[in-house]
Protein backbone atom coordinates (compact mmCIF):
# COMPACT_ATOMS: atom_id res chain seq x y z
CA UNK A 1 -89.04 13.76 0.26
CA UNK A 2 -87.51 16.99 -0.66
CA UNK A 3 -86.22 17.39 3.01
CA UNK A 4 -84.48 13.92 2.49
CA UNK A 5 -82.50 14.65 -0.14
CA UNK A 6 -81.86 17.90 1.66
CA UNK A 7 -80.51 15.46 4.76
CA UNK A 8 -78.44 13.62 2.43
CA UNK A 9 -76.97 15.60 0.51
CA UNK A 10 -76.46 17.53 4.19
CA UNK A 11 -74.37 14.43 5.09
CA UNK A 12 -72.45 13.65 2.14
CA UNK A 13 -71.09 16.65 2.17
CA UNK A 14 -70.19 16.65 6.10
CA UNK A 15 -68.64 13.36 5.32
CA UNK A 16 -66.56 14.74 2.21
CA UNK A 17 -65.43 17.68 4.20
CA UNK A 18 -64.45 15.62 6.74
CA UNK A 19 -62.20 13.32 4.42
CA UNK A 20 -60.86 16.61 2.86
CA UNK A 21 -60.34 17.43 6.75
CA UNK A 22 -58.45 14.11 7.89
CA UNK A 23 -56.44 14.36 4.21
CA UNK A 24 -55.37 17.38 5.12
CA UNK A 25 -54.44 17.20 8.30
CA UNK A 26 -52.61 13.82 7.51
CA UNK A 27 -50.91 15.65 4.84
CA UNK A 28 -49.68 18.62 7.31
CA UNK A 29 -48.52 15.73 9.59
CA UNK A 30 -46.73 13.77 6.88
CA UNK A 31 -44.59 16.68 5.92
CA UNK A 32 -44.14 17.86 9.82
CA UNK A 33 -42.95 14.46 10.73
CA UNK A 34 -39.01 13.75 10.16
CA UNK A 35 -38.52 10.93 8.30
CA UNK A 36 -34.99 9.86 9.96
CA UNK A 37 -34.96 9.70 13.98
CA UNK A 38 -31.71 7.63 14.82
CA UNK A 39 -29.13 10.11 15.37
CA UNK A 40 -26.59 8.56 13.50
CA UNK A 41 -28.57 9.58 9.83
CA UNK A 42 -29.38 7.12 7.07
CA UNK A 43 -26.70 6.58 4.34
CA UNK A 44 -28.43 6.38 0.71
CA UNK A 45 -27.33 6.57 -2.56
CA UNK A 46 -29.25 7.53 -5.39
CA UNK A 47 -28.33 6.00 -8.60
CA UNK A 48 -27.41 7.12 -11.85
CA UNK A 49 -30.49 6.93 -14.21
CA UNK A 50 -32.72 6.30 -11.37
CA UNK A 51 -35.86 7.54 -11.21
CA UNK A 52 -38.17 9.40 -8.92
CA UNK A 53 -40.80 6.06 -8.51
CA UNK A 54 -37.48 3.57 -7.91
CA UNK A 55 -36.54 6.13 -5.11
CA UNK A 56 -39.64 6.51 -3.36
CA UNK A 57 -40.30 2.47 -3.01
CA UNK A 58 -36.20 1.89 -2.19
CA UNK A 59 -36.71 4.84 0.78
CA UNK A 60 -40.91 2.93 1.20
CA UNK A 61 -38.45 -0.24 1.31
CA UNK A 62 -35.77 1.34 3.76
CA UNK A 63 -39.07 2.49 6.31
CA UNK A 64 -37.91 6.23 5.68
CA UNK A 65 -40.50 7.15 3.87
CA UNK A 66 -43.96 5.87 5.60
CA UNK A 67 -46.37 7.10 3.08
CA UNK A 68 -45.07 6.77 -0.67
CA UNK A 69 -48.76 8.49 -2.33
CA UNK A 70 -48.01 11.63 -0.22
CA UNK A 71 -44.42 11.88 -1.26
CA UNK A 72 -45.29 11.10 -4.65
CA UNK A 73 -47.67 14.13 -3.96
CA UNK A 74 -45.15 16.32 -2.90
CA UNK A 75 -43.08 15.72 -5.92
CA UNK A 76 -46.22 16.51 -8.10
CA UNK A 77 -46.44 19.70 -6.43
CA UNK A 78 -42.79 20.98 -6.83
CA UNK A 79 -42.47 20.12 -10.17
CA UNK A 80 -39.46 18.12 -9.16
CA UNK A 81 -39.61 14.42 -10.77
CA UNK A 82 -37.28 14.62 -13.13
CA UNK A 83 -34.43 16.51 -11.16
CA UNK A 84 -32.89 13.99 -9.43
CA UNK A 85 -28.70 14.17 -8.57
CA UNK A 86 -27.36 10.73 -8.68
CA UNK A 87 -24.62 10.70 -5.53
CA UNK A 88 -24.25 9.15 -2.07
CA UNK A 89 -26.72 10.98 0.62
CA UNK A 90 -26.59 11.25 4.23
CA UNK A 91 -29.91 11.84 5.65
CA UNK A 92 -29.55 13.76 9.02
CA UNK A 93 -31.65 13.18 12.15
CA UNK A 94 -34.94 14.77 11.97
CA UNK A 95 -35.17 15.07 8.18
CA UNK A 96 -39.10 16.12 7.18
CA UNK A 97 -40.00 15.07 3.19
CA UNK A 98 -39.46 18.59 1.97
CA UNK A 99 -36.09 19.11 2.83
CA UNK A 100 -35.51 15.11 1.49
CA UNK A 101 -36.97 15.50 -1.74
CA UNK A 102 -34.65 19.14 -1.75
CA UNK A 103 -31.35 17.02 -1.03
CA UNK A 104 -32.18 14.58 -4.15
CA UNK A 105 -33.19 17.27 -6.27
CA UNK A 106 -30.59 20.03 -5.55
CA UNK A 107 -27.23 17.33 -4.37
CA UNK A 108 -27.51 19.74 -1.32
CA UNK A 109 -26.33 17.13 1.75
CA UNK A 110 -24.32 14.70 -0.22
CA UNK A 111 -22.01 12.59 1.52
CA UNK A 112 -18.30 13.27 0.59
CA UNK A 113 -15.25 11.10 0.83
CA UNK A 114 -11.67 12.22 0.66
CA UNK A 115 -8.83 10.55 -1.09
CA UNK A 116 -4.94 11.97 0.02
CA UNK A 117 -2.30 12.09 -2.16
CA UNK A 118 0.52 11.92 -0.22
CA UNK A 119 3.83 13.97 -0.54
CA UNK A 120 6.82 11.03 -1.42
CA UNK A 121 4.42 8.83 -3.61
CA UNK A 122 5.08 7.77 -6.81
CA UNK A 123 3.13 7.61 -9.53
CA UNK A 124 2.65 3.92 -9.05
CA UNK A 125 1.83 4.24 -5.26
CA UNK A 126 -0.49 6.83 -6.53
CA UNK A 127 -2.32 4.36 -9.06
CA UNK A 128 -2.03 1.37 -6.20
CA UNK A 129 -4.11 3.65 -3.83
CA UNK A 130 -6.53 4.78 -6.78
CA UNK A 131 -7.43 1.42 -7.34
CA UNK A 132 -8.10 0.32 -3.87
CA UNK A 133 -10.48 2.62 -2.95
CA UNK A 134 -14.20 1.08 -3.27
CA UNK A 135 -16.05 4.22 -3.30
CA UNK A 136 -14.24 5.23 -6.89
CA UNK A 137 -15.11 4.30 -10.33
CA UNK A 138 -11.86 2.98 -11.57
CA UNK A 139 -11.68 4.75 -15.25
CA UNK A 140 -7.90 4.37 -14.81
CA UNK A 141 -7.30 1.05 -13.63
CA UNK A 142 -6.97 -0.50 -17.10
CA UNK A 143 -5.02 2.52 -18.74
CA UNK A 144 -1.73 2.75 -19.16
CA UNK A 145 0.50 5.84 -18.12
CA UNK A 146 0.47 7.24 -21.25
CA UNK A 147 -3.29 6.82 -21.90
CA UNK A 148 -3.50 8.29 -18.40
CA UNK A 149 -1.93 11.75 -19.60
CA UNK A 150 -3.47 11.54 -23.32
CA UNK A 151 -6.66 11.98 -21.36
CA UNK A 152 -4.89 14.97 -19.24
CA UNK A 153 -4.08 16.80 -22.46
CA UNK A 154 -0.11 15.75 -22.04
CA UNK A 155 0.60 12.75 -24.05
CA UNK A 156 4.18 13.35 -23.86
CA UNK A 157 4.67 14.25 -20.35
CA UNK A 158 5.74 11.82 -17.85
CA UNK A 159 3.41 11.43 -15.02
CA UNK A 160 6.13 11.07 -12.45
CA UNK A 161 5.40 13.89 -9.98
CA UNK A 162 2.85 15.63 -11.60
CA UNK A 163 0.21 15.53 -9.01
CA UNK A 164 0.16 17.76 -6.26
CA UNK A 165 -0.42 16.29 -2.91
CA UNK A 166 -3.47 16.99 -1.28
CA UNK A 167 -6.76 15.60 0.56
CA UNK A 168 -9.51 16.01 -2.34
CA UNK A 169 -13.35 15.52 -1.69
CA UNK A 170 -15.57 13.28 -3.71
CA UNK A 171 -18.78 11.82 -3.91
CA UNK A 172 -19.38 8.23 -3.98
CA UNK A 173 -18.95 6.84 -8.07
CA UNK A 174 -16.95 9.86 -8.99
CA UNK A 175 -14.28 8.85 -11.48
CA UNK A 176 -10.86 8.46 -10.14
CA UNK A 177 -9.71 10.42 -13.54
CA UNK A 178 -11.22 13.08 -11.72
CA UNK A 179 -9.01 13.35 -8.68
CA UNK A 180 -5.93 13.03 -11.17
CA UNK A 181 -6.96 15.88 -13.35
CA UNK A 182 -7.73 17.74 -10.07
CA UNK A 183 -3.91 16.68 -8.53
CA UNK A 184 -2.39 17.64 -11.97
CA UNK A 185 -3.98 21.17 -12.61
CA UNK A 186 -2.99 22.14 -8.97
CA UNK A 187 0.36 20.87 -9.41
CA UNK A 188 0.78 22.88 -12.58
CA UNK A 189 -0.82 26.01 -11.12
CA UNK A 190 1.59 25.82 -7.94
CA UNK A 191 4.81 24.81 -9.92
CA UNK A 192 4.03 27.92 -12.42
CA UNK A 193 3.33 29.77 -8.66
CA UNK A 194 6.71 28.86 -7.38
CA UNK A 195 8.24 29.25 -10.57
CA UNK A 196 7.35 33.05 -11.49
CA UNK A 197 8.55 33.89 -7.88
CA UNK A 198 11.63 31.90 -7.76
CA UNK A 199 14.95 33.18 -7.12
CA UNK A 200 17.31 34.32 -9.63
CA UNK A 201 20.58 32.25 -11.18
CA UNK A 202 19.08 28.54 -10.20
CA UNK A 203 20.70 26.15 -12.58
CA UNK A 204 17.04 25.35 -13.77
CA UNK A 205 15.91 26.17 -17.30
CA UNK A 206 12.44 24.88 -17.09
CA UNK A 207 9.75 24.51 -14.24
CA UNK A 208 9.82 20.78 -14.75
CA UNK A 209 13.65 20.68 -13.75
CA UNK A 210 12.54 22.23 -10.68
CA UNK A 211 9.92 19.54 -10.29
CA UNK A 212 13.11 16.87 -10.98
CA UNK A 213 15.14 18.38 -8.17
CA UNK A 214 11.93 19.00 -5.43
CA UNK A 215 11.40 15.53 -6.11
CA UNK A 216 14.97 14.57 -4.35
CA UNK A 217 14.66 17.11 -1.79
CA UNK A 218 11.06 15.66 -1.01
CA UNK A 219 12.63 12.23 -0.59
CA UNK A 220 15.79 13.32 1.68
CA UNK A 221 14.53 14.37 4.67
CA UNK A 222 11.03 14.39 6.21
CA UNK A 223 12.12 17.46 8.15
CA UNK A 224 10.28 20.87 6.96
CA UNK A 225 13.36 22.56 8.48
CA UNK A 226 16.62 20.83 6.24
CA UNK A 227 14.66 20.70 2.97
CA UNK A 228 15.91 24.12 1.99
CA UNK A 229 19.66 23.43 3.23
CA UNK A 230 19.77 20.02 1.23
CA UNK A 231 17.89 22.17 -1.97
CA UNK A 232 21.08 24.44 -1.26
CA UNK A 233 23.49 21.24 -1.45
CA UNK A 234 21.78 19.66 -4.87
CA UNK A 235 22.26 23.29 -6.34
CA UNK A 236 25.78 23.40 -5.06
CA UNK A 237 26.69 20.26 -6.77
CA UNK A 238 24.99 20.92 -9.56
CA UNK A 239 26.74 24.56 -10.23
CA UNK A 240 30.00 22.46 -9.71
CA UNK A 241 29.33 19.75 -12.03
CA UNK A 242 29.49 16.92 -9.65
CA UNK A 243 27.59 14.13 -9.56
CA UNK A 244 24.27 14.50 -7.38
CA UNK A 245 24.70 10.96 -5.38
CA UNK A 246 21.50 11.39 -3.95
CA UNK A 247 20.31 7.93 -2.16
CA UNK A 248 16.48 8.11 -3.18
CA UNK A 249 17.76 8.03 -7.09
CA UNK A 250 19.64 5.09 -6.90
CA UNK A 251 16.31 3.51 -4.95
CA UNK A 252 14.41 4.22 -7.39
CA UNK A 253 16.89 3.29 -10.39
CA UNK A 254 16.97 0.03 -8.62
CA UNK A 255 13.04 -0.32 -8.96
CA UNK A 256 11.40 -4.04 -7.56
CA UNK A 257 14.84 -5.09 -7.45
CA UNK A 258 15.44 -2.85 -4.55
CA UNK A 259 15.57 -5.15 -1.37
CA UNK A 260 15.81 -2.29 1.34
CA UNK A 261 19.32 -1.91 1.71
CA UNK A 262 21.55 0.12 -1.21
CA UNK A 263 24.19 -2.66 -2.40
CA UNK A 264 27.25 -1.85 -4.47
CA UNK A 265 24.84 -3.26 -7.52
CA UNK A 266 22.43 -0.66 -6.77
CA UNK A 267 25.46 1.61 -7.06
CA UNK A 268 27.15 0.67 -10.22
CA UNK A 269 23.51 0.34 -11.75
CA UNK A 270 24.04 2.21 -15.02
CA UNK A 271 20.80 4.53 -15.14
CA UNK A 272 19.78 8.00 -16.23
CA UNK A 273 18.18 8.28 -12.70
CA UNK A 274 20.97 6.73 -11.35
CA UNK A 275 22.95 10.13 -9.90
CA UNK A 276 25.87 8.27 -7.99
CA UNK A 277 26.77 6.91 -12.30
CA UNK A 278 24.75 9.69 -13.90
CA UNK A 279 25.80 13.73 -13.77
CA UNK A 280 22.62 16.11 -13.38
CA UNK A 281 19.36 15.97 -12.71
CA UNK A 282 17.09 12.49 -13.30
CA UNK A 283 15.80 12.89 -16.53
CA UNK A 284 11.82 13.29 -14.55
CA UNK A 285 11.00 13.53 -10.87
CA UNK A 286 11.22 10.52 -8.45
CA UNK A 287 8.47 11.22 -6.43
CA UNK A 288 5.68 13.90 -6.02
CA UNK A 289 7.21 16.74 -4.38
CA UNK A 290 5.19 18.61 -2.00
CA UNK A 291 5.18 22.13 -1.75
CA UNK A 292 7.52 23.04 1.03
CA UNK A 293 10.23 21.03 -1.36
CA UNK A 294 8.98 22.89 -4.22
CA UNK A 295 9.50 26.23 -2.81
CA UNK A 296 12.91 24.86 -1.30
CA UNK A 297 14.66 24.45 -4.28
CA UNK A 298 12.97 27.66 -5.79
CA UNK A 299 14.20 29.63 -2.65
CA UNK A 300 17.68 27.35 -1.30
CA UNK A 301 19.71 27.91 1.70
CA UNK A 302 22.89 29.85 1.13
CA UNK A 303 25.66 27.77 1.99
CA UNK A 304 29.24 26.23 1.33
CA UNK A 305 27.72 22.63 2.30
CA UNK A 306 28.36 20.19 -0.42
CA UNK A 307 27.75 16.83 1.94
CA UNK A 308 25.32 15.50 4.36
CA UNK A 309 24.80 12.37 6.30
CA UNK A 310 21.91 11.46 8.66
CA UNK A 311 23.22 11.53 12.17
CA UNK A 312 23.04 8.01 13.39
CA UNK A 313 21.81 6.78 10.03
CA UNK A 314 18.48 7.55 11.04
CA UNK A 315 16.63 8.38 8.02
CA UNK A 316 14.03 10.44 9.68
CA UNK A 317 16.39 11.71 12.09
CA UNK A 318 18.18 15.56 11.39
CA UNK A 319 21.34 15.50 9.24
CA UNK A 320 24.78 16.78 9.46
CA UNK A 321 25.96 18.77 6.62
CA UNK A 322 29.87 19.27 5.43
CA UNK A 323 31.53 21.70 3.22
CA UNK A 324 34.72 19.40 2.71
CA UNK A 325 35.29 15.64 1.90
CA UNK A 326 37.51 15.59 5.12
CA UNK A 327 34.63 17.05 7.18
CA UNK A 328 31.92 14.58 5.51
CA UNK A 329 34.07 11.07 6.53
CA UNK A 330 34.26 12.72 10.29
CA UNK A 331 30.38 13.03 10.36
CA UNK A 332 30.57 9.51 8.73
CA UNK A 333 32.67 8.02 11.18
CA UNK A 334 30.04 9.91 14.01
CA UNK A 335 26.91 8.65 12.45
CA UNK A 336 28.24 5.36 12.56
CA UNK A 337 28.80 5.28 15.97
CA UNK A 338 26.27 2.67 18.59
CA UNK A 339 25.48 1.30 14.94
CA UNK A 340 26.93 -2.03 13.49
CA UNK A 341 28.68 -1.54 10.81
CA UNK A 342 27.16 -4.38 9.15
CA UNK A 343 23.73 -2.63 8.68
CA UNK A 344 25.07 -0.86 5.82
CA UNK A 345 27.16 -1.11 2.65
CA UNK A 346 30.86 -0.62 3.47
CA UNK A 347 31.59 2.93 1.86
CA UNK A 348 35.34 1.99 1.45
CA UNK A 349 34.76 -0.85 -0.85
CA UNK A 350 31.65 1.10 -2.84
CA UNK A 351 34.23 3.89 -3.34
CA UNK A 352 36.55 1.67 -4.93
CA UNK A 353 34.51 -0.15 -7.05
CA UNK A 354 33.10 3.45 -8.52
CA UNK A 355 36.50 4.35 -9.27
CA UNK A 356 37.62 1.26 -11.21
CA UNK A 357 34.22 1.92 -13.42
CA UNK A 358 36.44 5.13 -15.20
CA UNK A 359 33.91 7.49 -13.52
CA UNK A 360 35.38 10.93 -14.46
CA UNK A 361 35.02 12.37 -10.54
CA UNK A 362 33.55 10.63 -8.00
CA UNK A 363 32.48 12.85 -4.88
CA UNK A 364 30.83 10.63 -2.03
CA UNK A 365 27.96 12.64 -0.47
């Protein structure tokens, strides 16, 4: 009898060693097998507030993870259930549970997205392109402009301008009042930047004037190469007292009502931004300036130039610049040529109609 219980308890014990056996070895297989194996990775985003169960039955769900008690195991063992980053994952090809449950835990692997503010924008372009981007939360969309800044720490400040253009990375759900106060402290730390090192005797007395005229440089010419001669003609004009008559103000004066072609309205449009009516700088930027214009007006070409026209009319084309009214109409009368005349107001007539409003000066650009 003895030497029965002897056999059984013989065999139990083979039998329980050879469960421990199997467990184990399933459990060294589990965590040597990768989880992912199409090459493209798995996309998965782990909520905010969700917890370490809901994530092991979505990935169960998903056939990622094969074996949800072993995983649920391996979290047990690291300690690791309630350190979960909420974000947007991307699971790479050949992905073991180890290094899964470290991505989760640590936000190591996230997926990013990039949003690029683009040099020329306005603030409303900016907001537009905010707003349509799925993979933000939209804290902003139902804020107003000044709201917008209270939350920036500068109620009074205008936000034309005021965010630097760049590509910035997020992660999936990231506020897009994150990616403004990201735009605006880089703005401020490159205008200050530019600022410090800028040249002596601009007719600027504040870094936000600089900002102003950057703005209308930015909008002039696409060409990396003219921005600092046409800085050099805004600060001639401006050390002369004439009036600016830079196009892109009058655009932008003109707002919606602008049809794509600048009519002797958009001209006579009394505006502070207006600078064919209005002497000086627009009272805030047009446009976000990027940092080539910055620097431009910070650091302008030396010159006698106080005109330019595109050559051809081609507004992404090079310019020709004139020191004298007399030179100007010549490269006028040139960068009218193989174009109807049609296609644009007729200067002639604007110039009159400028005069009869009692403008002190006029000088056509």
């Amino acid at each position: 009898m003895r030497r029965m219980t002897q056999r059984v308890g013989l065999v139990v014990s083979l039998c329980l060693l050879a469960v421990c056996l199997g467990l184990l070895g399933a459990w060294v297989v589990f965590l040597r097998t990768p989880l992912v194996k199409v090459d493209q990775g798995v996309r998965y985003t782990v909520a905010d507030g969700a917890s370490i169960n809901s994530v092991i039955h979505d990935l169960y769900l998903l056939d990622i993870i094969k074996h949800p008690r072993f995983f649920e195991l391996l979290v047990f063992l690291r300690h690791d259930r309630h350190q979960l980053k909420a974000g947007e994952y991307l699971f790479p090809k050949g992905l073991r549970p180890n290094a899964l449950l470290t991505q989760i835990t640590s936000g190591s692997g996230m997926l990013f997205h990039s949003f690029s503010i683009v040099a020329g924008w306005n603030f409303a372009h900016l907001r537009r392109a905010l707003n349509n981007d799925s993979d933000f939360t939209h804290t902003s969309e139902t804020l107003s402009n000044v709201k917008i800044m209270q939350r920036l720490g500068a109620p009074t400040l205008n936000p034309e301008g005021w965010f630097f253009p760049d590509t910035y990375l997020f992660v999936k759900g990231t506020s897009d009042m994150v990616i403004l106060k990201k735009a605006f402290k880089l703005m401020q730390k490159n205008l200050q930047s530019a600022w410090h090192g800028r040249e002596a005797g601009l007719p600027f007395s504040t870094p936000a004037q600089a900002l102003t005229a950057a703005s209308l440089v930015e909008k002039e010419t696409s060409l990396a190469n003219e921005r600092p001669i046409i800085a050099g003609v805004l600060i001639n004009r401006l050390r002369k007292n004439m009036l600016l008559q830079f196009d892109p103000t009058v655009i932008y004066a003109a707002g919606t009502h602008f049809n794509g072609t600048i009519t002797r309205e958009n001209l006579l449009h009394k505006s502070p931004y207006n600078t064919y009516v209005t002497k000086g700088l627009p009272p805030t930027p047009i446009a976000i300036p990027g940092l080539n214009s910055i620097l431009a007006v910070m650091h302008p070409a030396h010159h006698n130039y106080l005109y330019f026209v595109a050559k051809n009319y081609d507004m992404n084309g090079p310019s020709r610049f004139s020191a004298t009214w007399a030179e100007q109409k010549k490269a006028i009368a040139r960068a009218k040529q193989g174009r109807s005349h049609t296609e644009f107001f007729n200067d002639d007539v604007v110039r009159y109609h400028l005069s009869r409003q009692f403008l002190p000066l006029i000088f056509d650009k």
